[in-house]
Protein backbone atom coordinates (compact mmCIF):
# COMPACT_ATOMS: atom_id res chain seq x y z
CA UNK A 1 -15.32 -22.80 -2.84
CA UNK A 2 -16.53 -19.17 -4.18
CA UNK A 3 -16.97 -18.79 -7.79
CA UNK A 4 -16.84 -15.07 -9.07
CA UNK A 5 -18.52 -13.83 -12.99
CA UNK A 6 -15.31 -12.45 -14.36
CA UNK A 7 -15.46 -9.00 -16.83
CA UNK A 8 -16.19 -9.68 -20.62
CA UNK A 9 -12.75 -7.83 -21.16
CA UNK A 10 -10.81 -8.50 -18.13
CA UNK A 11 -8.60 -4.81 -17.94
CA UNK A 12 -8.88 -4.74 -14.61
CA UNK A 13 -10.83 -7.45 -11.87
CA UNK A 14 -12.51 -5.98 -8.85
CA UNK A 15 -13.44 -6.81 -5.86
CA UNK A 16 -15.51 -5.60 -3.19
CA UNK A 17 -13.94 -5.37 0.35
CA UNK A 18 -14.69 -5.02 4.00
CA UNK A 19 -11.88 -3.52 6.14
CA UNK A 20 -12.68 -3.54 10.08
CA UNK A 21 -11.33 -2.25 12.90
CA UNK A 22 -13.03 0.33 15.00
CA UNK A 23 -15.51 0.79 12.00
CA UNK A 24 -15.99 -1.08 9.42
CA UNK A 25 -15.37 0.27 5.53
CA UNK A 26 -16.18 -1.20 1.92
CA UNK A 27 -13.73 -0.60 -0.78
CA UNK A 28 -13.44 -1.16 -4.05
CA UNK A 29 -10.66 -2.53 -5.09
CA UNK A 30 -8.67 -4.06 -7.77
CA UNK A 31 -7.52 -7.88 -7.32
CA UNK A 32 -3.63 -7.42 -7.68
CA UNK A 33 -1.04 -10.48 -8.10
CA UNK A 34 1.54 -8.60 -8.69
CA UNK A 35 1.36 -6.48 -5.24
CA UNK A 36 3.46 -7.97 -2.22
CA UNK A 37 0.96 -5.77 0.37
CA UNK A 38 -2.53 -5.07 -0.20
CA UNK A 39 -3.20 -1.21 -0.54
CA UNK A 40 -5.46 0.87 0.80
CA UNK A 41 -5.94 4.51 1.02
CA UNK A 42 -5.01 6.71 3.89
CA UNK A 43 -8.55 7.72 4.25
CA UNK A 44 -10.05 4.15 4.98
CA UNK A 45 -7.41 3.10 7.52
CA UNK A 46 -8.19 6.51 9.50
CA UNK A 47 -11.98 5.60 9.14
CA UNK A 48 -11.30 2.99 10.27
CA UNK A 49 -9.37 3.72 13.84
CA UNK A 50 -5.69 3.03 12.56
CA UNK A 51 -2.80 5.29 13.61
CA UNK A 52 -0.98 6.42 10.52
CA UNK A 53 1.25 8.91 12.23
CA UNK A 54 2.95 5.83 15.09
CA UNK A 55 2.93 3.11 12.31
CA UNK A 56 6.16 0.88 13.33
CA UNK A 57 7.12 0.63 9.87
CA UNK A 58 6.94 2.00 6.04
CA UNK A 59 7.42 0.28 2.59
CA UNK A 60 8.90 1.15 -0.24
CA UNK A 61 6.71 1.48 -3.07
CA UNK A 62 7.42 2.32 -6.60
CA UNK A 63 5.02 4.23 -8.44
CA UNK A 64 4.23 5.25 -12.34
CA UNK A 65 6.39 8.69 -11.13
CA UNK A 66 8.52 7.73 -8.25
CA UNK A 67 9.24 5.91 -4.98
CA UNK A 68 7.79 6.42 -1.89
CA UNK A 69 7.67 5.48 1.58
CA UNK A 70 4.12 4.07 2.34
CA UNK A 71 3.00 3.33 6.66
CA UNK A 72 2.10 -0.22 7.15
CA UNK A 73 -0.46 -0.66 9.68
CA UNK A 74 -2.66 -4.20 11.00
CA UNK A 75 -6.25 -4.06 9.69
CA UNK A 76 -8.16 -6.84 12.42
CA UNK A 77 -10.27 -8.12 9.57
CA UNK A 78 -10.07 -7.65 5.85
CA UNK A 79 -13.07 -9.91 4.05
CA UNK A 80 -12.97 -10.05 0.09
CA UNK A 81 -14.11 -12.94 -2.42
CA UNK A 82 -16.14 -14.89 0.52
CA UNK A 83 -13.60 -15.43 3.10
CA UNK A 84 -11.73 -13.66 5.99
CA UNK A 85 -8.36 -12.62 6.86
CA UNK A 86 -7.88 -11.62 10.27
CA UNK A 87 -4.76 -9.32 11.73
CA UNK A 88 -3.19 -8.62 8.17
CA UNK A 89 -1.11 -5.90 7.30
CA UNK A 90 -1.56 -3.41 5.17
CA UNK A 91 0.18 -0.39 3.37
CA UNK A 92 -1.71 3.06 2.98
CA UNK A 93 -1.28 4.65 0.13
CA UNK A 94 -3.23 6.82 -2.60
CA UNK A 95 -4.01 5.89 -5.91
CA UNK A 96 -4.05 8.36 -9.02
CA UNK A 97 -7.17 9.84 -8.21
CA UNK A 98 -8.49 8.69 -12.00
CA UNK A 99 -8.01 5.09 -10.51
CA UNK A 100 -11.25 3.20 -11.28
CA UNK A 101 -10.50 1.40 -7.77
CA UNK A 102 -9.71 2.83 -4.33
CA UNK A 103 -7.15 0.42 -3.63
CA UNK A 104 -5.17 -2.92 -4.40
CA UNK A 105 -5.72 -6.54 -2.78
CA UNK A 106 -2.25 -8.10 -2.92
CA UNK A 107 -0.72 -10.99 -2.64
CA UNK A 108 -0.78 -11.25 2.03
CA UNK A 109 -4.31 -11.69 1.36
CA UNK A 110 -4.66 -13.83 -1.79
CA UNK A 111 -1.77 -16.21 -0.86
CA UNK A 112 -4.22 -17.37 1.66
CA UNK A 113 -6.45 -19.07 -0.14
CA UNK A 114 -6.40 -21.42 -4.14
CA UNK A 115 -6.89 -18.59 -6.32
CA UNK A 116 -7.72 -19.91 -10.33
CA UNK A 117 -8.79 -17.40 -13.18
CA UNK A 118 -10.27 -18.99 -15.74
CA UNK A 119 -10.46 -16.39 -18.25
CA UNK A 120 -12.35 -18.70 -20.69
CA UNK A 121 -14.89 -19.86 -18.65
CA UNK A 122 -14.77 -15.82 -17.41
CA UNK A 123 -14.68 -17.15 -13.61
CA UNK A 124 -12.89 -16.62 -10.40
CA UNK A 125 -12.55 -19.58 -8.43
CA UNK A 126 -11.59 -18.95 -4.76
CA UNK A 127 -10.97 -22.10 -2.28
């Protein structure tokens, strides 16, 4: 079990990530149940070795201002919150650029693992 120090004032909860492939990048990025993929942005999956332009599929995703068509490509190893997810996909995509995170960890990586917000207690349990 992990336990994470949540925000006094919980707008948004982040989470620092390791993407590797080729390379390996950090992100920060926001801890998102309500997102079926985990996001990141075009830039980290090129940094680190994926092939945007032969993905084998797209997404739809539906944005504050419309609906696009986002590649979905297979990070080898995504590690967030303590633990590891290996061969996950991934859609790449770019937030708003005023985003206070660079990307979004959905729900193929935190349907992994027991996941309990305790927003009293102002913790993140992970298990």
């Amino acid at each position: 079990m992990s336990e994470y120090p949540l925000p006094q004032k919980p707008e948004i909860i982040v989470v620092y990530v390791l993407l590797t492939g080729k390379k390996s990048k950090f992100l920060k990025m926001a801890l998102d149940t309500g997102a079926s993929y985990t996001i990141i942005p075009y830039e980290a999956a090129i940094a680190i070795g994926c092939d945007l332009v032969h993905a084998r599929r797209r997404i739809e995703i539906v944005t504050a201002s419309s609906t696009e068509y986002a590649p979905v490509v297979t990070i080898p190893s995504i590690k967030a919150l303590g633990f590891e997810v290996k061969n996950i996909d991934v859609a790449c995509h770019n937030l708003p650029p005023k985003s206070q995170v660079d990307g979004l960890l959905g729900l193929n990586f935190l349907s992994q693992f027991n996941i309990l917000l305790k927003f009293r207690e102002k913790t993140l349990e992970v298990t």
